[in-house]
Protein backbone atom coordinates (compact mmCIF):
# COMPACT_ATOMS: atom_id res chain seq x y z
CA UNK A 1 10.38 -68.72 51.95
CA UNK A 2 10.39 -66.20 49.06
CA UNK A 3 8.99 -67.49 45.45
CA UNK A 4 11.53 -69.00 43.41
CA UNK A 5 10.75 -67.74 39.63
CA UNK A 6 11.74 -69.21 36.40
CA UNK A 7 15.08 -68.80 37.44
CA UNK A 8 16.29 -68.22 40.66
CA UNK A 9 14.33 -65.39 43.43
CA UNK A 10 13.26 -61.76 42.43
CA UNK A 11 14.49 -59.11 44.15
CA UNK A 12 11.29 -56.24 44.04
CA UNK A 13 12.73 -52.61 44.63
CA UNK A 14 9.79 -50.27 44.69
CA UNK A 15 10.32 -46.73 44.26
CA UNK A 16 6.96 -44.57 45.84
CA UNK A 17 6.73 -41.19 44.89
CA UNK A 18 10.02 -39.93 44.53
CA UNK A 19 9.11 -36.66 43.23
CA UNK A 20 12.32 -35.67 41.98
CA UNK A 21 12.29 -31.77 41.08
CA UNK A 22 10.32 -30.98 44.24
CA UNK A 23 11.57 -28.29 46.18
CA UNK A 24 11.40 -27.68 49.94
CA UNK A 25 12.68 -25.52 52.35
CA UNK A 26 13.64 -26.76 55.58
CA UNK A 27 12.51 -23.58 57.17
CA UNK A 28 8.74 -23.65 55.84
CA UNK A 29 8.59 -27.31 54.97
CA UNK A 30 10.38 -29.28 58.25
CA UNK A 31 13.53 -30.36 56.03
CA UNK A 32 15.36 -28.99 52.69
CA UNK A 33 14.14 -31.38 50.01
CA UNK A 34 16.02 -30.62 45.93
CA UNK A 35 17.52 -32.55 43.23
CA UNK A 36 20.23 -33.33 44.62
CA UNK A 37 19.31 -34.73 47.78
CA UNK A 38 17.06 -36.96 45.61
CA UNK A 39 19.54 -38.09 43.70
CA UNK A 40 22.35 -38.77 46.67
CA UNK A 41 19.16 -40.22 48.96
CA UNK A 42 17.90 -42.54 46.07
CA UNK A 43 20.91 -44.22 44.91
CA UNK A 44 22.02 -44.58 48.06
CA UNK A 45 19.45 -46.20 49.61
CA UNK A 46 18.81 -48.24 46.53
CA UNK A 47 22.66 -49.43 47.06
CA UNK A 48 21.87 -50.27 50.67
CA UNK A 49 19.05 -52.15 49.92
CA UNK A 50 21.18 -54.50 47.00
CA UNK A 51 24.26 -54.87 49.17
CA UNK A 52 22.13 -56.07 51.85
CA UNK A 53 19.78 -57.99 49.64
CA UNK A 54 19.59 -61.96 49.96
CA UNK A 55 20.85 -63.27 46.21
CA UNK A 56 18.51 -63.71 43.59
CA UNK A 57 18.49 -64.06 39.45
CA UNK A 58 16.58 -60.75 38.81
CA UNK A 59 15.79 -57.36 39.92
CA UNK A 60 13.01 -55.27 39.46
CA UNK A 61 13.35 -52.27 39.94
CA UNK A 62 9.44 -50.55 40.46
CA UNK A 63 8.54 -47.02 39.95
CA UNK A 64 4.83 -46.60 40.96
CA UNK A 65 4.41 -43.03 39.86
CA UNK A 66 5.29 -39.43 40.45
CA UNK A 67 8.82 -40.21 39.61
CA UNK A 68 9.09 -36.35 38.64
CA UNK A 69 7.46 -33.56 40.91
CA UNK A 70 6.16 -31.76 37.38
CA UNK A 71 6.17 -32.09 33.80
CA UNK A 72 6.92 -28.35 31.61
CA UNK A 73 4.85 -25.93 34.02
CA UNK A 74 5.23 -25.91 37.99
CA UNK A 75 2.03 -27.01 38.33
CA UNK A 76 0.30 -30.61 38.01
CA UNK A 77 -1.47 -31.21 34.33
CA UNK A 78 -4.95 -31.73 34.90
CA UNK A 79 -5.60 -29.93 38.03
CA UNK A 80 -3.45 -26.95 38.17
CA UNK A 81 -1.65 -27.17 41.49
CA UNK A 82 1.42 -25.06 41.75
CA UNK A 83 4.23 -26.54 42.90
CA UNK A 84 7.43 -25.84 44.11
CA UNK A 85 10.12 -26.70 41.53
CA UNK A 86 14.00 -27.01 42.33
CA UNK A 87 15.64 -25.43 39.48
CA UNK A 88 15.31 -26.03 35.53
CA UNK A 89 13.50 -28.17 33.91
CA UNK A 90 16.48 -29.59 31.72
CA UNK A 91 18.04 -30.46 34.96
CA UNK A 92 15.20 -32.39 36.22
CA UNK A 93 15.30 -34.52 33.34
CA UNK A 94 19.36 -34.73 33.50
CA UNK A 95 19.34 -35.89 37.60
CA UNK A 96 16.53 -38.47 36.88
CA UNK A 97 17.74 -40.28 33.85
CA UNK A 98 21.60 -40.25 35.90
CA UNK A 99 19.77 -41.34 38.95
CA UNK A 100 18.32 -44.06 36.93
CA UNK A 101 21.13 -45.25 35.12
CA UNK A 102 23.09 -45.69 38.26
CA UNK A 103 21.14 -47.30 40.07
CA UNK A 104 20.38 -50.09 36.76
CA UNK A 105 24.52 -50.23 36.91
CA UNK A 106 24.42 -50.82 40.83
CA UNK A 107 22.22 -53.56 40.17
CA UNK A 108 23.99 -55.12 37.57
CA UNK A 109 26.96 -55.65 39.41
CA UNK A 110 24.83 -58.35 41.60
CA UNK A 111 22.01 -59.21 39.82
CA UNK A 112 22.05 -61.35 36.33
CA UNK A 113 19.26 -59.13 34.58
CA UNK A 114 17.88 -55.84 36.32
CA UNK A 115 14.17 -54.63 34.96
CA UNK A 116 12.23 -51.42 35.22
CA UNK A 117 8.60 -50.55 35.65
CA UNK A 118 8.00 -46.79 35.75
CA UNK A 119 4.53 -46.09 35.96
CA UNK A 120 2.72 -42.62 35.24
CA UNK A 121 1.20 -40.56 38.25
CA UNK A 122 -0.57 -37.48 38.51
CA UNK A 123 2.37 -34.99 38.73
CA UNK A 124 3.94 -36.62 35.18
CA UNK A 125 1.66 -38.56 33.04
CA UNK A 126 3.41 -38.31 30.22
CA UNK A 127 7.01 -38.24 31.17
CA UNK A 128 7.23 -41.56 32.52
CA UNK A 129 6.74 -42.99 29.20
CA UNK A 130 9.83 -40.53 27.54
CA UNK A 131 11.93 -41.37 30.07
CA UNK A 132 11.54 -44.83 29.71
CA UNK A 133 11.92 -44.65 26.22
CA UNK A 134 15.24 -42.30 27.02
CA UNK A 135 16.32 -45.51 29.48
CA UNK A 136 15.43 -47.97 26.82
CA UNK A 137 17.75 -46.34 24.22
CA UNK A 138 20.77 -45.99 27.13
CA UNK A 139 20.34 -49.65 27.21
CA UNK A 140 19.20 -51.07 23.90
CA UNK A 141 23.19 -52.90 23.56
CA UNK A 142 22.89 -54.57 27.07
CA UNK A 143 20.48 -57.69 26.56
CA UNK A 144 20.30 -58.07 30.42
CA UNK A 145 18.23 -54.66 31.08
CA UNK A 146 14.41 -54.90 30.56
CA UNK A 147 12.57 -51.87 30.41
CA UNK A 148 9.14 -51.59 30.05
CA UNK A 149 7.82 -49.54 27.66
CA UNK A 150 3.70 -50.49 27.99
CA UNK A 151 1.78 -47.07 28.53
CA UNK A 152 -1.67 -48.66 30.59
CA UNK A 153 -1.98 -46.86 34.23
CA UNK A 154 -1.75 -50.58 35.64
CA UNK A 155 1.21 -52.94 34.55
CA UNK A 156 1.89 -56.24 35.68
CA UNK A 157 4.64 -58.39 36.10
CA UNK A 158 4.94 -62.12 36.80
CA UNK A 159 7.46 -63.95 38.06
CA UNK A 160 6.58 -67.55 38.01
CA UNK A 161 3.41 -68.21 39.60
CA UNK A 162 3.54 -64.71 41.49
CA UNK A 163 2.02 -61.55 39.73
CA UNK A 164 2.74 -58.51 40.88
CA UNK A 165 0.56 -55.57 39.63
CA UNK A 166 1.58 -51.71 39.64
CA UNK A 167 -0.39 -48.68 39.85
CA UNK A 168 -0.14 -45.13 40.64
């Protein structure tokens, strides 16, 4: 049987390197990869995975890093890869807070309270904390949206006697 928590079951939705701003070819890279596939492919299968979810009191939705391909430059911040970007960088940052917020509003159609982890990675370090932040403020009215706002490179999160712990 799954843990019961405080209240009710946990439903855990991890997100694993979504990498949204990477760009692929389907020619060069086995299948076309751009924002927005990403978007259409995440909140989709995010809305599978609810609808077909057993009920429970609270989700979490878990980002475990690399939620964007690259932060200003095309290339990763400490080591210098280049990367393959899909388009600007304004966009990036439009598609992934959108992608973000619709997923939070799929869940909150089932789920009492919906929270979010999104943990830094080595493609965008910093830009998991600011677009936290930018969630936070999209949500600050709507008491049953968590997000977490802690900067450490591990997070945890319990959920009765269970603790879950995050890292990139």
């Amino acid at each position: 049987k799954p843990s019961a928590g405080p209240r009710g079951k946990l439903l855990v939705i991890p997100w694993g390197d979504p990498h949204f701003g990477m760009h692929a070819w389907g020619k060069e890279a086995g299948q076309d990869w751009d924002l927005e596939i990403a978007e259409r492919v995440h909140v989709a299968a995010t809305n599978l995975l609810i609808n077909r979810a057993p009920e429970a009191t609270r989700c979490l939705i878990a980002g475990v890093g690399d939620f964007h391909h690259a932060e200003y430059k095309a290339q990763t911040p400490t080591s210098g890869h280049l990367l393959d970007v899909d388009s600007r960088f304004q966009k990036m940052i439009d598609v992934g807070i959108r992608t973000h917020r619709r997923v939070i509003d799929i869940a909150l159609q089932k789920y009492e309270y919906v929270d979010l982890i999104e943990m830094p990675g080595n493609h965008n370090p910093s830009f998991s904390y600011w677009h936290s932040k930018c969630l936070a403020a999209a949500y600050e009215n709507e008491p049953r949206v968590r997000i977490d706002l802690r900067t450490p490179w591990y997070r945890s999160y319990r959920w009765g006697h269970c603790l879950l712990g995050f890292t990139h």
